[in-house]
PDB file of N, CA and C in Angstrom:
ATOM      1  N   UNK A   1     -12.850 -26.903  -1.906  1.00  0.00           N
ATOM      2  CA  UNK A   1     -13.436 -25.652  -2.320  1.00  0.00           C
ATOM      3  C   UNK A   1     -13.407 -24.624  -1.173  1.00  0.00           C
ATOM      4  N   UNK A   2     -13.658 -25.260   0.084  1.00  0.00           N
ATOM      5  CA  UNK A   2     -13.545 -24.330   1.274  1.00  0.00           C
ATOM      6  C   UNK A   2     -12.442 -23.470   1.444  1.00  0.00           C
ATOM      7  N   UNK A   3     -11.546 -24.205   0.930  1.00  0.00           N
ATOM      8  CA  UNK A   3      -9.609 -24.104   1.457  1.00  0.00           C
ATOM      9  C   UNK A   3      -9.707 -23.210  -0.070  1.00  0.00           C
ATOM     10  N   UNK A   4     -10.264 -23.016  -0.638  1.00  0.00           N
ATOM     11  CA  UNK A   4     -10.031 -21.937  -2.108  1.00  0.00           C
ATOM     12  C   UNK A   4     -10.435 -20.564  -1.716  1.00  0.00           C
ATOM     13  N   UNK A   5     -11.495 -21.147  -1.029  1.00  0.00           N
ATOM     14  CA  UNK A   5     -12.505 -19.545  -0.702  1.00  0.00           C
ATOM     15  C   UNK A   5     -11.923 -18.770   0.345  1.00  0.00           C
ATOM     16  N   UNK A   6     -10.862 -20.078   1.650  1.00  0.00           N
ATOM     17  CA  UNK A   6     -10.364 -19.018   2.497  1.00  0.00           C
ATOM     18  C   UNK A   6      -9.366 -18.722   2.006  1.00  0.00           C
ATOM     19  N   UNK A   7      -8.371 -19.257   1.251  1.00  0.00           N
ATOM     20  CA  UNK A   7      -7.101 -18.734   0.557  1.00  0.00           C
ATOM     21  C   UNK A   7      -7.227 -17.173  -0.332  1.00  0.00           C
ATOM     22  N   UNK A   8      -8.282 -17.293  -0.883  1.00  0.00           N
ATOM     23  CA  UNK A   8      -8.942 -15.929  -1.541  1.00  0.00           C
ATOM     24  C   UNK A   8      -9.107 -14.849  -0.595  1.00  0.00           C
ATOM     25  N   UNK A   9      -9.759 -15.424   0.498  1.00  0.00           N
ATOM     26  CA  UNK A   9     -10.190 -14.161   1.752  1.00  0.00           C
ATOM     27  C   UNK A   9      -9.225 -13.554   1.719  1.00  0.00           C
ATOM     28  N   UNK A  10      -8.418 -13.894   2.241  1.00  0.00           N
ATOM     29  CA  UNK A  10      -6.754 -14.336   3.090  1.00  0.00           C
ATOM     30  C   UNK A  10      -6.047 -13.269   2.131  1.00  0.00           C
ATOM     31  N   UNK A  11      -6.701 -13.619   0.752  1.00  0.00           N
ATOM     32  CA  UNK A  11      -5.109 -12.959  -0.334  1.00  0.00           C
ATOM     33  C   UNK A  11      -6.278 -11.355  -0.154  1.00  0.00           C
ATOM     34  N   UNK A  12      -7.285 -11.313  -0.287  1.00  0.00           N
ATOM     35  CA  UNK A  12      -8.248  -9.982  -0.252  1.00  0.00           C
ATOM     36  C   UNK A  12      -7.815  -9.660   0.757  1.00  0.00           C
ATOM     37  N   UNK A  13      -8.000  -9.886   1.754  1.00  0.00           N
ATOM     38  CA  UNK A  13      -8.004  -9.041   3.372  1.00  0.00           C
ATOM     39  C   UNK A  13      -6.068  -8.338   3.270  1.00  0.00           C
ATOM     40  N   UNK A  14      -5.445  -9.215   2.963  1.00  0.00           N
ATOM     41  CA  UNK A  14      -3.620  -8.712   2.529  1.00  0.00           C
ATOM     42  C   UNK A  14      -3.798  -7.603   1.511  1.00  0.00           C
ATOM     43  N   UNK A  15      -4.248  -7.812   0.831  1.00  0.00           N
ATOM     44  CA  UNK A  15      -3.787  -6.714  -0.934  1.00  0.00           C
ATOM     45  C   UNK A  15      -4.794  -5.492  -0.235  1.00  0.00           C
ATOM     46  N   UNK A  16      -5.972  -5.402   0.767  1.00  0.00           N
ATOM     47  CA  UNK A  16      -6.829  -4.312   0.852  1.00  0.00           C
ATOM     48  C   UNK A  16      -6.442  -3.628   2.344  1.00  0.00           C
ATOM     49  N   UNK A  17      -5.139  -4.135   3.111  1.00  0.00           N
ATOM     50  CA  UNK A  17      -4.452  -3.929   3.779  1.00  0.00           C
ATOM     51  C   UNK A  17      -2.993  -3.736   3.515  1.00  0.00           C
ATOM     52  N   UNK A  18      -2.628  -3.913   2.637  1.00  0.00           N
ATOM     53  CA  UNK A  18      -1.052  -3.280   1.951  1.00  0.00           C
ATOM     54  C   UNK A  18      -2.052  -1.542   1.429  1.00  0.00           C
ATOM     55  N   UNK A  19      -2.758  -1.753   0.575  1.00  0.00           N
ATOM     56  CA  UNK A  19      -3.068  -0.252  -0.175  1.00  0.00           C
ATOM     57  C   UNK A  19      -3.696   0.648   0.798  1.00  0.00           C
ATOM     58  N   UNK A  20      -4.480  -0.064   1.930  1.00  0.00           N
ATOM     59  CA  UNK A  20      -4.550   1.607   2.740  1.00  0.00           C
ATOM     60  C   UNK A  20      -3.087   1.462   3.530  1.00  0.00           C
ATOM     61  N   UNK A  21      -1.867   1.097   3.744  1.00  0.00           N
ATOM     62  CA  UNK A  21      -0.979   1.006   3.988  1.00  0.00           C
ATOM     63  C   UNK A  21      -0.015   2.116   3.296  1.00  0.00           C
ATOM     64  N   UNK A  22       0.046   1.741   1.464  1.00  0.00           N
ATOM     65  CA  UNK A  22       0.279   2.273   1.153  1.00  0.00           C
ATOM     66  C   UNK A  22      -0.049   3.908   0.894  1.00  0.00           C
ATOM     67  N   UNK A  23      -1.258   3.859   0.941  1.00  0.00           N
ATOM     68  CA  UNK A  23      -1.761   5.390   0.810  1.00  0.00           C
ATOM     69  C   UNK A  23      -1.481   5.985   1.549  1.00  0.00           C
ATOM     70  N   UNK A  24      -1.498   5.422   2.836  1.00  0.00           N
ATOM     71  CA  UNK A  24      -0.624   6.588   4.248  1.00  0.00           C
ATOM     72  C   UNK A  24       0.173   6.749   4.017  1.00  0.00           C
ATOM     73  N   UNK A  25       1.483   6.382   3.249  1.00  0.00           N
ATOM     74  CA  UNK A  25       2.865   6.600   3.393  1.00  0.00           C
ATOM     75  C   UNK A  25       2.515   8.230   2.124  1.00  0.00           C
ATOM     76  N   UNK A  26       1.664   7.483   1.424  1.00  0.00           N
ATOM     77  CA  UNK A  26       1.769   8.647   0.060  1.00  0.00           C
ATOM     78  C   UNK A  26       1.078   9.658   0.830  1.00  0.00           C
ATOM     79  N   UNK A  27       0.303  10.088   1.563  1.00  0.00           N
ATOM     80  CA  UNK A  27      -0.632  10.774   2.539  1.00  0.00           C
ATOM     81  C   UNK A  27       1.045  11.781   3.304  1.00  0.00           C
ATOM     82  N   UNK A  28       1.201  10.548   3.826  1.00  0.00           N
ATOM     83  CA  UNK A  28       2.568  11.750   4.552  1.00  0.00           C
ATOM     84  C   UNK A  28       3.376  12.077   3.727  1.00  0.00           C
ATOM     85  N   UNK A  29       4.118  11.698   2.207  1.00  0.00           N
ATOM     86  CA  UNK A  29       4.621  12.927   1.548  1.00  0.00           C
ATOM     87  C   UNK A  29       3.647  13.821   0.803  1.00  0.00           C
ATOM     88  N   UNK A  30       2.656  13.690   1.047  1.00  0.00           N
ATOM     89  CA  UNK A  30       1.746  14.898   0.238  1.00  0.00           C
ATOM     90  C   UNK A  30       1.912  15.760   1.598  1.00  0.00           C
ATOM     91  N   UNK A  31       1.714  15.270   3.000  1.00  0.00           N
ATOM     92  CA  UNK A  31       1.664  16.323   3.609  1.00  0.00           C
ATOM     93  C   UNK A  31       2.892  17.058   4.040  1.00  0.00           C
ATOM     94  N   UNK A  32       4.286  16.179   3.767  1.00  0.00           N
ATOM     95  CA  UNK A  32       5.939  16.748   4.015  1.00  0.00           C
ATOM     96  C   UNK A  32       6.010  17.868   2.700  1.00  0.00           C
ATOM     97  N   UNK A  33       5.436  17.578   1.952  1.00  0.00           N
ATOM     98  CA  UNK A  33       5.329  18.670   1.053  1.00  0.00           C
ATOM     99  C   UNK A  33       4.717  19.934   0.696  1.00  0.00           C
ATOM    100  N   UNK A  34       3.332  19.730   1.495  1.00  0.00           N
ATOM    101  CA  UNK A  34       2.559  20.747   1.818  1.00  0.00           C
ATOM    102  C   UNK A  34       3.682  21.595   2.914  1.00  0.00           C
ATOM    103  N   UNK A  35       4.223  20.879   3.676  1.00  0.00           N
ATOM    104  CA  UNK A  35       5.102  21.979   4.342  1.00  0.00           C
ATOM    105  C   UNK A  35       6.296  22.249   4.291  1.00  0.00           C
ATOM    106  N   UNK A  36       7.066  22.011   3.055  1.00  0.00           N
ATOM    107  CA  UNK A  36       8.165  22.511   2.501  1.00  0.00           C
ATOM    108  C   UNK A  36       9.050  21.655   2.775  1.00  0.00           C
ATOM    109  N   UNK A  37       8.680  20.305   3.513  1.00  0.00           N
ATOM    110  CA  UNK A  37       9.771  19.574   3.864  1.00  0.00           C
ATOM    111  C   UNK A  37       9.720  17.819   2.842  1.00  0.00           C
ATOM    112  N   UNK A  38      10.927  17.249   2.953  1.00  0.00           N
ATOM    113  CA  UNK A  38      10.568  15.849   2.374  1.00  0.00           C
ATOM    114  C   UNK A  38      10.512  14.798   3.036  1.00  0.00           C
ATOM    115  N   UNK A  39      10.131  13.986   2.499  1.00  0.00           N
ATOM    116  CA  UNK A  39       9.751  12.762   3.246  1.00  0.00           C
ATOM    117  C   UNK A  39       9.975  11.522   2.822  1.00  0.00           C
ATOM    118  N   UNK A  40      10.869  10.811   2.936  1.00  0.00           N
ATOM    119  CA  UNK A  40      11.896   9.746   2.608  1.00  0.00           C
ATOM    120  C   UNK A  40      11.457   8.193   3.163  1.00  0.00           C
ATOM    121  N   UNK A  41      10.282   7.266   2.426  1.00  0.00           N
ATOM    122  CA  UNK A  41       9.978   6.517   2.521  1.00  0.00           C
ATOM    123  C   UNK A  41      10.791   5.684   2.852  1.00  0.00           C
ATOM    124  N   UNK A  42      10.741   4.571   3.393  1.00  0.00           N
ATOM    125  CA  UNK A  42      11.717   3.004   3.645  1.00  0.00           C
ATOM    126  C   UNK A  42      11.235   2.314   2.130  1.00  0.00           C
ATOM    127  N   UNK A  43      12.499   1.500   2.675  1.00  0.00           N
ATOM    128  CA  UNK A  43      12.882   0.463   1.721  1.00  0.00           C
ATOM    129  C   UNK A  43      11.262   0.043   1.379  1.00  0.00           C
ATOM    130  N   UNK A  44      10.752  -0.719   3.039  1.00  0.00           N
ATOM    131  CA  UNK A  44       9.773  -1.376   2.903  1.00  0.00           C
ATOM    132  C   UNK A  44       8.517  -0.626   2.357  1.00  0.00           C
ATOM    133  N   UNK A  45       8.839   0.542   2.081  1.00  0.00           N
ATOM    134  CA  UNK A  45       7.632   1.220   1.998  1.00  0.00           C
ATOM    135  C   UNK A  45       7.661   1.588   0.465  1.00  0.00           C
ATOM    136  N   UNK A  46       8.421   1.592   0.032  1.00  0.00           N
ATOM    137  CA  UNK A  46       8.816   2.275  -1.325  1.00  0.00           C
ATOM    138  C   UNK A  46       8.957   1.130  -1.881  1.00  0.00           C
ATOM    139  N   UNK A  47       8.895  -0.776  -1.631  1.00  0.00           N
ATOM    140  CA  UNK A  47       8.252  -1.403  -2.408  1.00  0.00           C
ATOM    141  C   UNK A  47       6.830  -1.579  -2.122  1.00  0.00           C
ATOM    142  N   UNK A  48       6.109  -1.080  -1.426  1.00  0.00           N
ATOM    143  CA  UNK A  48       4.919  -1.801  -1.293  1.00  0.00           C
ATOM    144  C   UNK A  48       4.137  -0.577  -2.031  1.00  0.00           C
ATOM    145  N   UNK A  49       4.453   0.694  -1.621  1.00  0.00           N
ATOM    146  CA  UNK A  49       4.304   1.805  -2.999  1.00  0.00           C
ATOM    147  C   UNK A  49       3.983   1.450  -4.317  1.00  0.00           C
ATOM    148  N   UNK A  50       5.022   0.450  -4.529  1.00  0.00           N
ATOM    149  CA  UNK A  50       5.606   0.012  -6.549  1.00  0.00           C
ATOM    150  C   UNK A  50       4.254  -1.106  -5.879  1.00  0.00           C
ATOM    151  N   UNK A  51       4.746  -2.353  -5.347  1.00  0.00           N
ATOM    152  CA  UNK A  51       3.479  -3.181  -5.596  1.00  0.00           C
ATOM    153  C   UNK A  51       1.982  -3.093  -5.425  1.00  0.00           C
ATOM    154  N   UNK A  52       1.158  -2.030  -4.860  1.00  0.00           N
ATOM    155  CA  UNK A  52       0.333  -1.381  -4.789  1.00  0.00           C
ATOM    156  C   UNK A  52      -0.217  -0.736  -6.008  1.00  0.00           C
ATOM    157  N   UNK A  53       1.042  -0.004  -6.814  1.00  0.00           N
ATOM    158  CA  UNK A  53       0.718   0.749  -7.781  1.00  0.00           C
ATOM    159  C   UNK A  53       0.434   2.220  -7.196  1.00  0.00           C
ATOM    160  N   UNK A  54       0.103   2.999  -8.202  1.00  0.00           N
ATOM    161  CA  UNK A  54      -0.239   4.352  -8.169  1.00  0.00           C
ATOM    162  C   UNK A  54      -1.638   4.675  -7.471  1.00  0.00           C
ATOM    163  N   UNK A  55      -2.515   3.747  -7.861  1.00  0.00           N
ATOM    164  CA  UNK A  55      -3.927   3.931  -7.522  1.00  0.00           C
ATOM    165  C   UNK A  55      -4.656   3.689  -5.823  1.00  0.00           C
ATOM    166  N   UNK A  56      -3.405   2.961  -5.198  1.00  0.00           N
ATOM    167  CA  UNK A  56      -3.834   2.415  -3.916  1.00  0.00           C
ATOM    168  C   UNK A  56      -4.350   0.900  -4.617  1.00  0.00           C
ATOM    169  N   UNK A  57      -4.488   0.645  -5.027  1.00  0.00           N
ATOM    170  CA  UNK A  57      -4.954  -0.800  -5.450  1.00  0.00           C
ATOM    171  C   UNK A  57      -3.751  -2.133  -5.790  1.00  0.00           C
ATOM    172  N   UNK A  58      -3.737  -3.195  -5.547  1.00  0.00           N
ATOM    173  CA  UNK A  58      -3.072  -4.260  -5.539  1.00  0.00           C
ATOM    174  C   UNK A  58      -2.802  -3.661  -6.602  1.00  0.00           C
ATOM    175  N   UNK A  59      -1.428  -4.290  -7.402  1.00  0.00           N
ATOM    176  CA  UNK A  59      -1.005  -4.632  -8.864  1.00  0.00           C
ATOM    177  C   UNK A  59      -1.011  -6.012  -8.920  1.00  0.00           C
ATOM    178  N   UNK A  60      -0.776  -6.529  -9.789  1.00  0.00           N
ATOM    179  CA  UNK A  60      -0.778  -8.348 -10.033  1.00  0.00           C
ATOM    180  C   UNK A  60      -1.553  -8.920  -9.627  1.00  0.00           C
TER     181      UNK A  60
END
């Protein structure tokens, strides 16, 4: 049961560290856009975007 509860931590502390992850990346094209310019995410960033979702929140 121990090894459940830290596996859970473990997957919480990851999924609530990918989405403020993700929100910075979305943070800097809101702000490449505020100044007329674009802003061209990575690979790595533009999946963790999709797996994050729209909301900043884990998906799956």
């Amino acid at each position: 049961m121990r090894q459940n509860e830290s596996r859970l931590q473990d997957k919480i502390a990851r999924t609530e560290r990918e989405a403020r992850e993700a929100e910075k990346v979305r943070q800097r094209q809101v702000e490449a856009k505020a100044k007329g310019l674009t802003y061209q995410p990575t690979q790595s960033e533009r999946e963790l975007v999709v797996r994050t979702g729209r909301t900043g929140r884990a998906g799956g």
